[in-house]
Structure formats: structure tokens, C-alpha cells
Protein backbone atom coordinates (compact mmCIF):
# COMPACT_ATOMS: atom_id res chain seq x y z
CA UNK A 1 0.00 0.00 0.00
CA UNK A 2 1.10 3.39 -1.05
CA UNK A 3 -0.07 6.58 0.76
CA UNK A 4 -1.37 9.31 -0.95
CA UNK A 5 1.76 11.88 -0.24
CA UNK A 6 0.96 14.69 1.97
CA UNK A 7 2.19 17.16 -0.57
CA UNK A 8 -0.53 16.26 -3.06
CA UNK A 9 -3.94 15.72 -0.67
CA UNK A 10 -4.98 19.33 -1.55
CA UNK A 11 -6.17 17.84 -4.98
CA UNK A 12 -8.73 16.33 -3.34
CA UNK A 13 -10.29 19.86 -1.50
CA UNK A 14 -10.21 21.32 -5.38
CA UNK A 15 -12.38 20.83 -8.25
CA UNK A 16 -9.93 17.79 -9.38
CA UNK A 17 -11.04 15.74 -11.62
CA UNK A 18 -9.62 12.20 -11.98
CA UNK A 19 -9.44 9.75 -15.34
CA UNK A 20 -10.67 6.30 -13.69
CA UNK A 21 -9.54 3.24 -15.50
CA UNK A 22 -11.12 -0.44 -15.19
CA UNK A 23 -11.21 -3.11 -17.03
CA UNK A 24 -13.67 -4.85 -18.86
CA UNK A 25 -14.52 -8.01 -19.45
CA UNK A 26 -12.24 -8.42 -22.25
CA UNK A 27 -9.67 -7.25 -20.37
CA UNK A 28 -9.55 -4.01 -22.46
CA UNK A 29 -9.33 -0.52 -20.08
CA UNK A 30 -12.33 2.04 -19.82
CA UNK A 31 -11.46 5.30 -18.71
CA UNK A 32 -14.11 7.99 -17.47
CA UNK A 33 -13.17 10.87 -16.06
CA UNK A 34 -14.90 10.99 -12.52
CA UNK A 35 -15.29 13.59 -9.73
CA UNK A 36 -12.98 11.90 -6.93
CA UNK A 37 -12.31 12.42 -3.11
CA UNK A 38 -9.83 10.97 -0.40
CA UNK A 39 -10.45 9.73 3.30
CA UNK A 40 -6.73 10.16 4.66
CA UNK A 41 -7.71 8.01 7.61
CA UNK A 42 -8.24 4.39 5.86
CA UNK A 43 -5.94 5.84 3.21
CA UNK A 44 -8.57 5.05 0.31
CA UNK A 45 -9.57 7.17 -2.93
CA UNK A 46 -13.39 7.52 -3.17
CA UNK A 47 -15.32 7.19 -6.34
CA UNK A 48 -18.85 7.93 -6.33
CA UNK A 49 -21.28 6.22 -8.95
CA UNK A 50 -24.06 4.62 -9.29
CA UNK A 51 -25.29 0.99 -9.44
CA UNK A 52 -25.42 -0.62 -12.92
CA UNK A 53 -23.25 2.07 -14.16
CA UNK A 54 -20.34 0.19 -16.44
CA UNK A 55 -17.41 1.33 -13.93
CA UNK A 56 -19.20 -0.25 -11.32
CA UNK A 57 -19.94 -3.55 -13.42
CA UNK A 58 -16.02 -3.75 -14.33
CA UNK A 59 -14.84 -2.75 -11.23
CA UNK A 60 -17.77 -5.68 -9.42
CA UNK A 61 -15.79 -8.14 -11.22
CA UNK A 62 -12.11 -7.25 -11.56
CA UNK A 63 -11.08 -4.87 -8.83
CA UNK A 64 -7.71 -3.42 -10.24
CA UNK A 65 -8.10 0.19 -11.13
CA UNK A 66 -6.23 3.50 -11.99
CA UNK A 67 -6.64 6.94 -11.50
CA UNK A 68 -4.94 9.68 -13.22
CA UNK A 69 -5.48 13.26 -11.55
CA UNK A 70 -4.37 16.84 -12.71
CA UNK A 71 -4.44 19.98 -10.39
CA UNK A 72 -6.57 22.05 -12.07
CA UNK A 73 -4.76 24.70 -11.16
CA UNK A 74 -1.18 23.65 -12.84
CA UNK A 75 -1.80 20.33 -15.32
CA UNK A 76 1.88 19.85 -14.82
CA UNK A 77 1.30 18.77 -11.34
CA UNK A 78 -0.35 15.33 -10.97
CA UNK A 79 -1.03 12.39 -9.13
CA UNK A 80 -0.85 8.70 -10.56
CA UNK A 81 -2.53 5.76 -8.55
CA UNK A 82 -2.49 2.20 -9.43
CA UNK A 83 -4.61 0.15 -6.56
CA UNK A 84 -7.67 -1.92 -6.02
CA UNK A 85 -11.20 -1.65 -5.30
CA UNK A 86 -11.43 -2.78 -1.15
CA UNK A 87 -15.14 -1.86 -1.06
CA UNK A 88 -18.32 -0.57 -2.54
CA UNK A 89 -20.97 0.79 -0.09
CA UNK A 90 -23.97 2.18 -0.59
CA UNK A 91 -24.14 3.27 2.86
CA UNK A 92 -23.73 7.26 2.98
CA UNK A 93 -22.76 7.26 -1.12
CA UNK A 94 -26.02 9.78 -1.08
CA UNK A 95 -24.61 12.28 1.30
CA UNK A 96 -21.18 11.71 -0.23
CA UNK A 97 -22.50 12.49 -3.87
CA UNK A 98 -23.96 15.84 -2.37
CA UNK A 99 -20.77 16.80 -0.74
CA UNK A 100 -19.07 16.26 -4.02
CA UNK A 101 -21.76 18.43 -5.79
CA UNK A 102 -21.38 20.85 -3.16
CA UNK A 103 -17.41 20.97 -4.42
CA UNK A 104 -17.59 20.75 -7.93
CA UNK A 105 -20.65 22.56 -8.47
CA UNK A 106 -21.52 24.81 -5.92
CA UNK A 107 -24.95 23.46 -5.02
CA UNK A 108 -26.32 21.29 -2.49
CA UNK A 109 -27.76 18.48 -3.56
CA UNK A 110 -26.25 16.32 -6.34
CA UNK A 111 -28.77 17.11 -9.31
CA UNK A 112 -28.90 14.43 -11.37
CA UNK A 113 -30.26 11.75 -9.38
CA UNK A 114 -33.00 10.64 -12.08
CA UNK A 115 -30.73 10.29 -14.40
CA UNK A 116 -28.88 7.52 -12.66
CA UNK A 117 -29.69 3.90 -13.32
CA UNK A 118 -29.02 3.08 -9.81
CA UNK A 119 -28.55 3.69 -6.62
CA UNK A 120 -25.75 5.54 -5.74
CA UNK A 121 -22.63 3.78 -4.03
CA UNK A 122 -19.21 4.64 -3.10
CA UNK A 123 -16.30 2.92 -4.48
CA UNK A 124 -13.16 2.28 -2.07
CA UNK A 125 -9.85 2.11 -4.00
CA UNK A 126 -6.45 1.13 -1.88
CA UNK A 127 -3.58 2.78 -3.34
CA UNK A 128 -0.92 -0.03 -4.17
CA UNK A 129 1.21 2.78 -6.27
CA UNK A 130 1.21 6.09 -6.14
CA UNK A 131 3.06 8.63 -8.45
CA UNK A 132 3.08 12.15 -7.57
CA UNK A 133 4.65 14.65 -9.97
């Protein structure tokens, strides 16, 4: 396991967005780029989605994942993790989805809940590699 480096948790209080790879069933990678977040005390990136969703099929059946983030603020500052899924709760992925919307959008509730096939549920990833630039 590989810690998320102190010098690069701030991504995860900005507007970051990360690329989130999985694999599919063929083994081929599926990248999306998803609104991410980090809980510093299990040491796990969160990714919110919802049930059905193909990231959450792939990820259901093959748990290794990537995530690429850029600071939004300087693209030549990024973070690189290679890990695997741990978990994926549905417990509090409704209030985590609204904090999220609160960050990236300014509002208070995440607005797009009909538009999700699912319920919503939070995907924990442990770092196994991290590569901070």
C-alpha cells in the first residue's frame, strides 16, 4: 500500500477531476473521467457512482483500477494511482454524492439523481502505487 503523499492531498479539497480506469470483461481498459475524493484516515480514494453504471460492473468483477489526476490549477502537477477496489458501499454514497456536488458545483444536492440507473454507491480504491509529480 502506497499513501497518498501529503504534498498532493490538496487535490482532493479542489475541483480535481480524476481519469478512472477499469477493465472490462475483455480485459480491455475504460477510462471515465470521474469527480474523486480521499479519506486520509483508511488511506482510500473515493469514487462515487451509481449501481449498474459500467465502472461499477467492471470494477464488481475485476477490482484493479487506476486513476490519473491533474491539479486544475497547474496540469503539470499530478497524481498517478495504481490500486484496487477494497469496497463498494452504498451506505452514505447519497450524502457523499452531495458533498461532491457541493465541491464541484456549488450546489447542495447532487442534481442528477433521475438520471442515474441506480442507486448511488461509493467505491473504495487502496492505493498499491502512487506517483506524484
Amino acid at each position: 500500500m502506497a499513501p497518498i503523499p501529503d504534498s498532493h492531498q490538496d487535490l482532493f479539497e479542489k475541483r480535481t477531476f480524476a481519469h478512472f480506469a477499469t477493465l472490462t470483461p475483455e480485459g480491455l481498459p475504460h477510462v471515465t473521467p470521474v469527480w474523486v475524493d480521499y479519506d486520509a484516515e483508511t488511506d482510500r480514494l473515493l469514487v462515487n457512482t451509481a449501481r449498474g453504471r459500467r465502472k461499477e460492473r467492471n470494477v464488481a468483477r475485476d477490482p484493479r483500477v487506476g486513476a490519473s489526476m491533474l491539479d486544475p490549477e497547474d496540469p503539470y502537477r499530478y497524481c498517478s494511482v495504481i490500486g484496487e477496489v477494497t469496497a463498494m458501499t452504498e451506505a452514505g454514497a447519497e450524502d457523499h454524492i452531495d458533498a461532491l456536488a457541493a465541491r464541484y458545483m456549488g450546489v447542495d444536492e447532487y442534481p442528477n439523481y433521475d438520471a442515474d440507473p441506480g442507486p448511488r454507491v461509493i467505491v473504495e480504491i487502496r492505493p498499491d502505487e502512487v506517483v506524484p509529480s
